[in-house]
PDB file of N, CA and C in Angstrom:
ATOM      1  N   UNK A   1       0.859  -1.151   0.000  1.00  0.00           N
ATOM      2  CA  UNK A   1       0.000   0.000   0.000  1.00  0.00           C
ATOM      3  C   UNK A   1       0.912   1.223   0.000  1.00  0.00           C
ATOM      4  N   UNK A   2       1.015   2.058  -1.489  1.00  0.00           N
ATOM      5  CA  UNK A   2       1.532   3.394  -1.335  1.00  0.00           C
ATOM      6  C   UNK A   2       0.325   4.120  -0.750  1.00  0.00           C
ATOM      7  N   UNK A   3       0.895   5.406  -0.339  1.00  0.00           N
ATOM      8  CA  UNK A   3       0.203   6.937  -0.118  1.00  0.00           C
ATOM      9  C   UNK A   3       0.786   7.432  -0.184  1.00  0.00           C
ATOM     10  N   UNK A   4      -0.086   9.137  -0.613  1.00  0.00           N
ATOM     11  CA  UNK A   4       0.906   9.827  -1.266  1.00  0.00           C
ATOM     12  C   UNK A   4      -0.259  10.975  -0.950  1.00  0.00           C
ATOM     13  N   UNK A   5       0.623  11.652  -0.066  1.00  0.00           N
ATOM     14  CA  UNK A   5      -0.158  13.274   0.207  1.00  0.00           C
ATOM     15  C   UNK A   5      -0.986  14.078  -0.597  1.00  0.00           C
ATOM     16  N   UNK A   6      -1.786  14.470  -0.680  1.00  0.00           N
ATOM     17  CA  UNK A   6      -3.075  15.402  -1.426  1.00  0.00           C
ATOM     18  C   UNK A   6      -3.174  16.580  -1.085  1.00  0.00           C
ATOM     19  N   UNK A   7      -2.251  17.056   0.286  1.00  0.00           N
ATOM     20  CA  UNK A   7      -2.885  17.902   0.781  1.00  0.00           C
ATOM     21  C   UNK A   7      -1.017  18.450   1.290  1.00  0.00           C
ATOM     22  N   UNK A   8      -0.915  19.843   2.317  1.00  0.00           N
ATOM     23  CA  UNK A   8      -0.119  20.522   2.379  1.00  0.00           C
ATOM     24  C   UNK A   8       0.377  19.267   3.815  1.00  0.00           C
ATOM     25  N   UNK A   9       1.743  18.853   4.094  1.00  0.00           N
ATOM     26  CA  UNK A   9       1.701  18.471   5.491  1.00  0.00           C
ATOM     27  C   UNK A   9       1.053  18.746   6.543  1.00  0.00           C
ATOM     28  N   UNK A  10       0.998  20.146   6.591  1.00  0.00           N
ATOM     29  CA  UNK A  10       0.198  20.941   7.899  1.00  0.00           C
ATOM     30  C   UNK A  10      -0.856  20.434   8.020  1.00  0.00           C
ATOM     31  N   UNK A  11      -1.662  19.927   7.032  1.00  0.00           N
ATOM     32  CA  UNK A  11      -2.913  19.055   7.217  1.00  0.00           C
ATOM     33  C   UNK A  11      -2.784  17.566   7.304  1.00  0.00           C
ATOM     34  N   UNK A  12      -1.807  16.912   7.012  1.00  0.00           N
ATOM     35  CA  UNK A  12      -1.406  15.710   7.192  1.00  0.00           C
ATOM     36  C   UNK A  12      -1.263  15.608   8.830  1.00  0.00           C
ATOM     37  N   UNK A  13      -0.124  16.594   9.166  1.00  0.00           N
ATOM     38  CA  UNK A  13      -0.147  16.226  10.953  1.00  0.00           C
ATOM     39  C   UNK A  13      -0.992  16.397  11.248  1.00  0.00           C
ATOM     40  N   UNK A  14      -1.852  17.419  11.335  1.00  0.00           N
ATOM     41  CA  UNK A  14      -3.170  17.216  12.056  1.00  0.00           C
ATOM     42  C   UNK A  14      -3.824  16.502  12.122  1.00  0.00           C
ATOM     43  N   UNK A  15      -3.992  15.336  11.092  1.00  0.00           N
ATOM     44  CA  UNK A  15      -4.312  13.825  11.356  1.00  0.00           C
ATOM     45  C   UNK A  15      -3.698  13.023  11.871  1.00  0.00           C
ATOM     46  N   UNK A  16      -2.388  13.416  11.884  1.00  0.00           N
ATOM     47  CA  UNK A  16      -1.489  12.177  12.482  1.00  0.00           C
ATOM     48  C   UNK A  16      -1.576  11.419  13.537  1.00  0.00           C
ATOM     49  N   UNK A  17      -1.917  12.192  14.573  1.00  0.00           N
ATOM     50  CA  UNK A  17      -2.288  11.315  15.864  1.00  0.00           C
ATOM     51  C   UNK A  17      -3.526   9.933  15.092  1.00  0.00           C
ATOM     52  N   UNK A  18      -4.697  10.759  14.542  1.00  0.00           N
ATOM     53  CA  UNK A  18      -5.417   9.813  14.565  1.00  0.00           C
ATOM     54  C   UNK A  18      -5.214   8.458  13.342  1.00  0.00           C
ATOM     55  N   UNK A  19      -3.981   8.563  12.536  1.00  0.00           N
ATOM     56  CA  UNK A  19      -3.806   7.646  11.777  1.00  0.00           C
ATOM     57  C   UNK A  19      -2.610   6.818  12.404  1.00  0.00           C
ATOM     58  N   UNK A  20      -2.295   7.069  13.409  1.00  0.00           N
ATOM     59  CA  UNK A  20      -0.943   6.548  14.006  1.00  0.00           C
ATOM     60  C   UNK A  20      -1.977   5.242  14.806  1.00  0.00           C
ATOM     61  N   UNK A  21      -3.348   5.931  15.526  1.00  0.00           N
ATOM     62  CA  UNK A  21      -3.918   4.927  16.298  1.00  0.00           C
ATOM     63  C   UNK A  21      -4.781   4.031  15.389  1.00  0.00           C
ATOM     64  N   UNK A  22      -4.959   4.488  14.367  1.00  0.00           N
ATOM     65  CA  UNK A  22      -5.651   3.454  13.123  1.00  0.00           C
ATOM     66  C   UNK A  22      -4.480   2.624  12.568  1.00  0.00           C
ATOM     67  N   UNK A  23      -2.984   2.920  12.560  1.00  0.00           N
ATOM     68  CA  UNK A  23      -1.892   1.795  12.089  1.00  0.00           C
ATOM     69  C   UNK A  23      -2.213   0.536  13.250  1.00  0.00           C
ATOM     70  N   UNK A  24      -1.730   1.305  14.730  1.00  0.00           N
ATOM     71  CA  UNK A  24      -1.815   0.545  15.936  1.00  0.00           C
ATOM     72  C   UNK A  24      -2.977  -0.481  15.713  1.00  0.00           C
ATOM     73  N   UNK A  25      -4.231  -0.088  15.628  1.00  0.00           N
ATOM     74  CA  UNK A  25      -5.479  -1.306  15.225  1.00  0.00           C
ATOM     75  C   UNK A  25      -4.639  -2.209  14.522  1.00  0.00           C
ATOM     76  N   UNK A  26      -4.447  -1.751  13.168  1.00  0.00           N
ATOM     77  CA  UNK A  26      -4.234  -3.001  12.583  1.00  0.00           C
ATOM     78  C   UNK A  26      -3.636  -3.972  12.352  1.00  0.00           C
ATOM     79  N   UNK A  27      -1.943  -3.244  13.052  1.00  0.00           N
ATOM     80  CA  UNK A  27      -0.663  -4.289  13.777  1.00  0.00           C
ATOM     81  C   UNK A  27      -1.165  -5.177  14.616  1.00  0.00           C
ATOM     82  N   UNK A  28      -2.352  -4.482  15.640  1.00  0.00           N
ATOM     83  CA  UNK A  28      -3.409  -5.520  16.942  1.00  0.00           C
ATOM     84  C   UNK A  28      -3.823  -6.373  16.138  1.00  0.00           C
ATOM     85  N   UNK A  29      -4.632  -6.372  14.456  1.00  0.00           N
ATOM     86  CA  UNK A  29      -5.444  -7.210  14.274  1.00  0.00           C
ATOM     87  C   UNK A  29      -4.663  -7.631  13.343  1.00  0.00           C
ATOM     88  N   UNK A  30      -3.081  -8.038  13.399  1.00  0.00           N
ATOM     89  CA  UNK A  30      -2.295  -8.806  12.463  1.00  0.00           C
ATOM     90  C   UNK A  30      -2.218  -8.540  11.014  1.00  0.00           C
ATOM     91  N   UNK A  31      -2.709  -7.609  10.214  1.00  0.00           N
ATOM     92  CA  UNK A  31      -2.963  -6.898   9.110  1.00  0.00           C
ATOM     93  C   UNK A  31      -1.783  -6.278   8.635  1.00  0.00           C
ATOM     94  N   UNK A  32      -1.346  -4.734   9.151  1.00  0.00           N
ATOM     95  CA  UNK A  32       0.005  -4.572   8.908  1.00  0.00           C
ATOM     96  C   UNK A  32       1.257  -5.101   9.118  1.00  0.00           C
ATOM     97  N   UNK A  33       2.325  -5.624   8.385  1.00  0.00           N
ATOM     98  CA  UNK A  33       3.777  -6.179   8.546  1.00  0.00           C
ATOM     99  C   UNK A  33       4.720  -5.015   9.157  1.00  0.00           C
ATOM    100  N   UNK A  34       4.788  -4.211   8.518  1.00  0.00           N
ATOM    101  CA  UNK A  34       5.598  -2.715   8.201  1.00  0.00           C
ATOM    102  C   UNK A  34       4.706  -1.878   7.430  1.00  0.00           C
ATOM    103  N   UNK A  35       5.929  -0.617   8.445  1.00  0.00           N
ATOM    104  CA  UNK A  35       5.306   1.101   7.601  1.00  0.00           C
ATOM    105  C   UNK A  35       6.323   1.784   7.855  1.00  0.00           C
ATOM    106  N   UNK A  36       6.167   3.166   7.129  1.00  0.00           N
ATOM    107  CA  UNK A  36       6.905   4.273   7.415  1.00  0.00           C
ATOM    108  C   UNK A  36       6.581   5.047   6.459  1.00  0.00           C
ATOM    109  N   UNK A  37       7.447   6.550   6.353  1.00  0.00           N
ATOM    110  CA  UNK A  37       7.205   7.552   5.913  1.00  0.00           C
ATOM    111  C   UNK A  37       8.352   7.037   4.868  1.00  0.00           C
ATOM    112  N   UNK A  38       7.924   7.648   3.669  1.00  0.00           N
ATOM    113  CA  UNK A  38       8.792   7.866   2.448  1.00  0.00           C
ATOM    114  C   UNK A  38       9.633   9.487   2.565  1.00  0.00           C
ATOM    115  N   UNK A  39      10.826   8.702   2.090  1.00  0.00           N
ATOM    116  CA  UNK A  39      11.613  10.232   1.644  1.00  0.00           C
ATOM    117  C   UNK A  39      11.877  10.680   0.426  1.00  0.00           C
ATOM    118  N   UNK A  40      11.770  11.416  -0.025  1.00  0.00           N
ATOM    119  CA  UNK A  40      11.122  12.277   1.219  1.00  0.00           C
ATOM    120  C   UNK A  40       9.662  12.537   1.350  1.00  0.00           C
ATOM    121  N   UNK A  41       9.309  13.518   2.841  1.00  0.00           N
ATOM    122  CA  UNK A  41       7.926  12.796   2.877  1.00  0.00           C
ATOM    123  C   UNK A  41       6.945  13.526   2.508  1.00  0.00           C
ATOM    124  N   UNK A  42       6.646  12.549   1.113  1.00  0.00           N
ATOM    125  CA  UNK A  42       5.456  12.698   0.727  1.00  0.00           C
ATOM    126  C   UNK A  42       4.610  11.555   0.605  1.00  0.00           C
ATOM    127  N   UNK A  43       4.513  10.680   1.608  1.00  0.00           N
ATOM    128  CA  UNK A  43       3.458   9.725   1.733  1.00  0.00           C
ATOM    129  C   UNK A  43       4.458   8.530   2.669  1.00  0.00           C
ATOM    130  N   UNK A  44       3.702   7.498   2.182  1.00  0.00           N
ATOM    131  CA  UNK A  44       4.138   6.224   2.910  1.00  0.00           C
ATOM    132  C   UNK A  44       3.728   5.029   2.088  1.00  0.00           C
ATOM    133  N   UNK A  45       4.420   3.902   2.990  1.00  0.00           N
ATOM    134  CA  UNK A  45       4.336   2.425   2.332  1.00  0.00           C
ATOM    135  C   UNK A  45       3.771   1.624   3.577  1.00  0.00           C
ATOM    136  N   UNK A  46       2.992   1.139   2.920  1.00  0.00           N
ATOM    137  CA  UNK A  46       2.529  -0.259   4.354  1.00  0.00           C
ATOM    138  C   UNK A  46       2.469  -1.265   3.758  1.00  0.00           C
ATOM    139  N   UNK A  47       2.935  -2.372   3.965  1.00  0.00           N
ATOM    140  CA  UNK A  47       2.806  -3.754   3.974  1.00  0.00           C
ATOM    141  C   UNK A  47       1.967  -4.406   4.529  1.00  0.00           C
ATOM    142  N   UNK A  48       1.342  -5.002   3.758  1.00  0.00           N
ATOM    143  CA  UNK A  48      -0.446  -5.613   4.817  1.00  0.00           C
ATOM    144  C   UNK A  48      -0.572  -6.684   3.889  1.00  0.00           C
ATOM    145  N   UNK A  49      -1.102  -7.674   4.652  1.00  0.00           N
ATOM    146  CA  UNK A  49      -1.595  -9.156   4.344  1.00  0.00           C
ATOM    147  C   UNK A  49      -3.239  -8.966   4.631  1.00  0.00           C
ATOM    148  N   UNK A  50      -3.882  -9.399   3.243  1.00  0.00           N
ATOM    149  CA  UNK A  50      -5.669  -9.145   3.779  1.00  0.00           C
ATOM    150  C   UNK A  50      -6.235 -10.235   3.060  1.00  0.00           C
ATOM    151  N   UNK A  51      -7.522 -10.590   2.850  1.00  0.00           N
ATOM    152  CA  UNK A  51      -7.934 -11.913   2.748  1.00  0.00           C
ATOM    153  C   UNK A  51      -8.066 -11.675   0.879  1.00  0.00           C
ATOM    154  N   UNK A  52      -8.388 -10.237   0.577  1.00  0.00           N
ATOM    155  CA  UNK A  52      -8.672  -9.647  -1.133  1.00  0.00           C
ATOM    156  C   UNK A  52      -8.081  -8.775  -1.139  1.00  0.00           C
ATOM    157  N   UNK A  53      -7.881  -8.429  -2.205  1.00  0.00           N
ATOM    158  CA  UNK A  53      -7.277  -7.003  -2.790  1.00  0.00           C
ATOM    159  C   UNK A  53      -9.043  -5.652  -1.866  1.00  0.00           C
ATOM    160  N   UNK A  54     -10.340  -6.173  -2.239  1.00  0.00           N
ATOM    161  CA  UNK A  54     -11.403  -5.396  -1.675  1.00  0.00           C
ATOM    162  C   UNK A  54     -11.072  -5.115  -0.673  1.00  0.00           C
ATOM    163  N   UNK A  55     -10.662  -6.477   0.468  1.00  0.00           N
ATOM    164  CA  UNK A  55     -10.577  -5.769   1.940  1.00  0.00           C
ATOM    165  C   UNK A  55      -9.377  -4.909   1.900  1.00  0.00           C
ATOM    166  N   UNK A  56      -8.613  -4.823   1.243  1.00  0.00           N
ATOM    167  CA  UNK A  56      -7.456  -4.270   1.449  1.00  0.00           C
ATOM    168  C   UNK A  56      -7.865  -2.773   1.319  1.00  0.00           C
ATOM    169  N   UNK A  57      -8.208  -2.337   0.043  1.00  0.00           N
ATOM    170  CA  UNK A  57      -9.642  -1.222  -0.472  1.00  0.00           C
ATOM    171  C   UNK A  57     -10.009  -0.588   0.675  1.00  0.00           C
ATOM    172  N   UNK A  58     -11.331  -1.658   1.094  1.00  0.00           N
ATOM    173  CA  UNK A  58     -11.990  -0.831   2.078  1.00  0.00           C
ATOM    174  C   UNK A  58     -11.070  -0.576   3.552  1.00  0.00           C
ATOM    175  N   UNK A  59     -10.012  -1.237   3.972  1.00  0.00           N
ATOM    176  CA  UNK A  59      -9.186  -0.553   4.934  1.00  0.00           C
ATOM    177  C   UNK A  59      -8.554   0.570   4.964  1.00  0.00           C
ATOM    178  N   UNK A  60      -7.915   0.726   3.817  1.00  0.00           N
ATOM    179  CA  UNK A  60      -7.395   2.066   3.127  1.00  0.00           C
ATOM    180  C   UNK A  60      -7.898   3.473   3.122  1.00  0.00           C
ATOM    181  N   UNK A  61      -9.634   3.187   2.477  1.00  0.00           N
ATOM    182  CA  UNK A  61     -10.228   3.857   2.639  1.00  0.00           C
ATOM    183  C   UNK A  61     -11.141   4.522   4.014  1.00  0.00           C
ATOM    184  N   UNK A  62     -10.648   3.680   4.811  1.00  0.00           N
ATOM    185  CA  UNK A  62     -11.274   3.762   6.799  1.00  0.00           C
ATOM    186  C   UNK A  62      -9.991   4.556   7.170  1.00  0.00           C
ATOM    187  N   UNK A  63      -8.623   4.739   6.307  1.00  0.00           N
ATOM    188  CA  UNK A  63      -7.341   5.401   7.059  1.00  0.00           C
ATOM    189  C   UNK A  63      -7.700   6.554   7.253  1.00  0.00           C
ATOM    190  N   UNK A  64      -8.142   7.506   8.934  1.00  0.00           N
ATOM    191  CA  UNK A  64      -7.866   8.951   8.667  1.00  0.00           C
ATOM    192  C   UNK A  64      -7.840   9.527   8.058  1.00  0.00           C
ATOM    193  N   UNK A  65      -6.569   9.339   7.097  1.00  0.00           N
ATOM    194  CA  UNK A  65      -5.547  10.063   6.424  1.00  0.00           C
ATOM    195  C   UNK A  65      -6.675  10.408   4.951  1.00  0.00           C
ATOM    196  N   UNK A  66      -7.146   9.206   4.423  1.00  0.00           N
ATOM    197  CA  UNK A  66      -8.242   9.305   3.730  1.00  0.00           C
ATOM    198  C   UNK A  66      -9.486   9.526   3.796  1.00  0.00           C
ATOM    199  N   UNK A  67      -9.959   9.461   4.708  1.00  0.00           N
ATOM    200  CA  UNK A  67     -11.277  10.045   5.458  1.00  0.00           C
ATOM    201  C   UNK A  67     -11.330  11.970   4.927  1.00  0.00           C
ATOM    202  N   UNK A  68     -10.284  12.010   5.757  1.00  0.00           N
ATOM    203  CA  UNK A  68      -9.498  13.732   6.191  1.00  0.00           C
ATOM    204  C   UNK A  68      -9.229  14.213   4.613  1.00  0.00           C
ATOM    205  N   UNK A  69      -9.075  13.659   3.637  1.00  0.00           N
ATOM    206  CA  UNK A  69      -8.742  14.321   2.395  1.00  0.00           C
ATOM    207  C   UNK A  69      -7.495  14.247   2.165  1.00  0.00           C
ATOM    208  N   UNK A  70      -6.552  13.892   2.512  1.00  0.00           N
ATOM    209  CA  UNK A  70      -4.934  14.401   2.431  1.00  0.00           C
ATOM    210  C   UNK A  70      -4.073  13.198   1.899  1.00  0.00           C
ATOM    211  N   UNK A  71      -4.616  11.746   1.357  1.00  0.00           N
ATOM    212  CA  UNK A  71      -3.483  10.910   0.771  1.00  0.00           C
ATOM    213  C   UNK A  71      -4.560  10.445  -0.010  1.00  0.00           C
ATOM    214  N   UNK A  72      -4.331   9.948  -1.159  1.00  0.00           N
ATOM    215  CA  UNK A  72      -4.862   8.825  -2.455  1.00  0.00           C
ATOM    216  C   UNK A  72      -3.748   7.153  -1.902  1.00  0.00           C
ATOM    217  N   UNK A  73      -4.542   6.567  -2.247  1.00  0.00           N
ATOM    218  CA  UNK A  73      -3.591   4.944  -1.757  1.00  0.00           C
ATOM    219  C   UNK A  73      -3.519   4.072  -3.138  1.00  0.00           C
ATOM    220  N   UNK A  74      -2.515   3.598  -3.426  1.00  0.00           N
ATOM    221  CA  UNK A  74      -2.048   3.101  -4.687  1.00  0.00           C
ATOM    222  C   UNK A  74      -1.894   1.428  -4.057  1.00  0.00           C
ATOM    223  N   UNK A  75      -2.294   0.423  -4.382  1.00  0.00           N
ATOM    224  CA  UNK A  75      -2.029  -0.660  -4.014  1.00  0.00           C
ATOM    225  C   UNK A  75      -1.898  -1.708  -4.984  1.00  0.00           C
ATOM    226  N   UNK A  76      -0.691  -2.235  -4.664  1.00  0.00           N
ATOM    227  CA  UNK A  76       0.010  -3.371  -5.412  1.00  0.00           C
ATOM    228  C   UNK A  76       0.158  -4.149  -4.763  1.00  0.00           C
ATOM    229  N   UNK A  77      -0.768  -5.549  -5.811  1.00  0.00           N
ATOM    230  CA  UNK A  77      -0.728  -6.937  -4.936  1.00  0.00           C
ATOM    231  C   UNK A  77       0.262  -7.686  -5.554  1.00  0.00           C
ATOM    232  N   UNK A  78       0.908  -8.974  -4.552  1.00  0.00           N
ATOM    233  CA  UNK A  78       2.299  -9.532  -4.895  1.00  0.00           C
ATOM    234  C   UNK A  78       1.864 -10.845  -4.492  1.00  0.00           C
ATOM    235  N   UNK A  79       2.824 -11.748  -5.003  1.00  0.00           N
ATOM    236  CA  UNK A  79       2.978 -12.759  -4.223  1.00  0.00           C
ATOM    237  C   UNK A  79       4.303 -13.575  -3.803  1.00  0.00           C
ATOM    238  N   UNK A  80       4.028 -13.236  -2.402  1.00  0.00           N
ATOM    239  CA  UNK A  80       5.565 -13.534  -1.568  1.00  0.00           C
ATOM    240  C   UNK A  80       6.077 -14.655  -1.617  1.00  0.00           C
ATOM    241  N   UNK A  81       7.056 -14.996  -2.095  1.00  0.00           N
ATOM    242  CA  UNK A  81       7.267 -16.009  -2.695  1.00  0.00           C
ATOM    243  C   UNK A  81       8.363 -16.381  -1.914  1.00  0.00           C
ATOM    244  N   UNK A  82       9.555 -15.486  -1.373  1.00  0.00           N
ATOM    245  CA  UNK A  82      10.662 -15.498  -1.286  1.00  0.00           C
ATOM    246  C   UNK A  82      10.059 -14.490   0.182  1.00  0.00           C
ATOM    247  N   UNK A  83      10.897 -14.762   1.409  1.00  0.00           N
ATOM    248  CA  UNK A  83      10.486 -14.000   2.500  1.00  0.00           C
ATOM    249  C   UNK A  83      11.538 -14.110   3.609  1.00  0.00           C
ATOM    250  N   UNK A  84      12.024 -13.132   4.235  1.00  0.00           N
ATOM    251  CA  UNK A  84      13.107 -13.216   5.444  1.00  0.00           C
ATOM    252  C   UNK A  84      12.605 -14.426   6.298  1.00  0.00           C
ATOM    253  N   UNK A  85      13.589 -15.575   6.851  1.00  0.00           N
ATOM    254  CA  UNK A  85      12.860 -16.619   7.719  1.00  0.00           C
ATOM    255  C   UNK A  85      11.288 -15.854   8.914  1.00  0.00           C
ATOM    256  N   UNK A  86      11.564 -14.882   9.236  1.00  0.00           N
ATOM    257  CA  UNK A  86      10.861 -14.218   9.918  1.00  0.00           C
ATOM    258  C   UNK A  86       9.502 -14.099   9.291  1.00  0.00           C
ATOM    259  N   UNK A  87       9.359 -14.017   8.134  1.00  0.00           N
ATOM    260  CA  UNK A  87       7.957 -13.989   7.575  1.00  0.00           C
ATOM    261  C   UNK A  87       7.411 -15.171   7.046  1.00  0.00           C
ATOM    262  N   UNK A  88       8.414 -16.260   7.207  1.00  0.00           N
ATOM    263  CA  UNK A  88       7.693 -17.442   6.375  1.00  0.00           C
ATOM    264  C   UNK A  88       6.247 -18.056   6.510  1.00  0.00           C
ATOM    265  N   UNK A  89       5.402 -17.609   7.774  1.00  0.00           N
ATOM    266  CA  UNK A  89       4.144 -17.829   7.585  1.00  0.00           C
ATOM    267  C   UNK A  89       3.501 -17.291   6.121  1.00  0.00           C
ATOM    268  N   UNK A  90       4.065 -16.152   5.811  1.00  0.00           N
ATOM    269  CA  UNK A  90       3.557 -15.174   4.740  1.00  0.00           C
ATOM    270  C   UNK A  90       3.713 -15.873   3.398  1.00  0.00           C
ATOM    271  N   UNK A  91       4.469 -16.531   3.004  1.00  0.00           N
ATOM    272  CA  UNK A  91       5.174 -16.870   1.894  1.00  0.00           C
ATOM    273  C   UNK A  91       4.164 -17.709   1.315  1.00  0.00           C
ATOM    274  N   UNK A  92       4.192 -17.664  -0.210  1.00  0.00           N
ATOM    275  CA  UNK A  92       3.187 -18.031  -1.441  1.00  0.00           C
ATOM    276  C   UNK A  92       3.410 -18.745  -2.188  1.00  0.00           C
ATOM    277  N   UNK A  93       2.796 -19.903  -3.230  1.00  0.00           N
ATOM    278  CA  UNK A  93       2.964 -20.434  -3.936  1.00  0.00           C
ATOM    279  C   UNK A  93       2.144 -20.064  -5.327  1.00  0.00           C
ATOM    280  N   UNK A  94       3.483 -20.084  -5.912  1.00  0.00           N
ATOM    281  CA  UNK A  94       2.708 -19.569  -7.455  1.00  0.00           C
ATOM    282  C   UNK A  94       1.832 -20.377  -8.125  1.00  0.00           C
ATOM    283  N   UNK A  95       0.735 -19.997  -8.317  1.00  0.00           N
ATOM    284  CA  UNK A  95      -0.198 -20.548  -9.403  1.00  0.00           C
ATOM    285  C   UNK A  95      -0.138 -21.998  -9.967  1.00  0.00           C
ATOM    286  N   UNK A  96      -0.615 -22.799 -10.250  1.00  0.00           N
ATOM    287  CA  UNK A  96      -0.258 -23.423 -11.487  1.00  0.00           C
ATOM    288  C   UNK A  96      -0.382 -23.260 -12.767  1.00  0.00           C
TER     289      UNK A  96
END
């Protein structure tokens, strides 16, 4: 999941608190892997495991950040194929 600011920062922080406690949810509900701010910052990357590309959608669209007006979310689905031992629950098998 890219994002990518819409809006001036000054309006980005002012959401920030409340998208920091909407990341926190979803690390709780095993959803996000990783995040952070891009540099420079004009948005971010999250890594999230979801059951569809939809749920992935409609989470995105529940972010603050998007609620508030201030990021568009670009999402690219993969399949992990290859994964640090640490993620191997995550890891995928290609198609036949």
């Amino acid at each position: 999941m890219e994002l990518t600011y819409t809006a001036p920062v000054e309006r980005v922080d002012a959401l920030l608190a409340d998208h920091v406690a909407w990341l926190d949810a979803q690390y709780a509900a095993g959803v996000f892997l990783a995040s952070g701010r891009k540099n420079p910052r004009d948005g971010g990357v999250i890594i999230a495991v979801g059951e569809s590309r939809a749920a992935i959608e409609e989470l995105a669209a529940s972010d603050p950040f998007t609620v508030g007006g201030v990021c568009e979310y670009r999402i690219t689905e993969f399949l992990a194929t290859k994964t640090a031992e640490g993620l191997a629950p995550y890891r995928q098998e290609l198609p036949a």
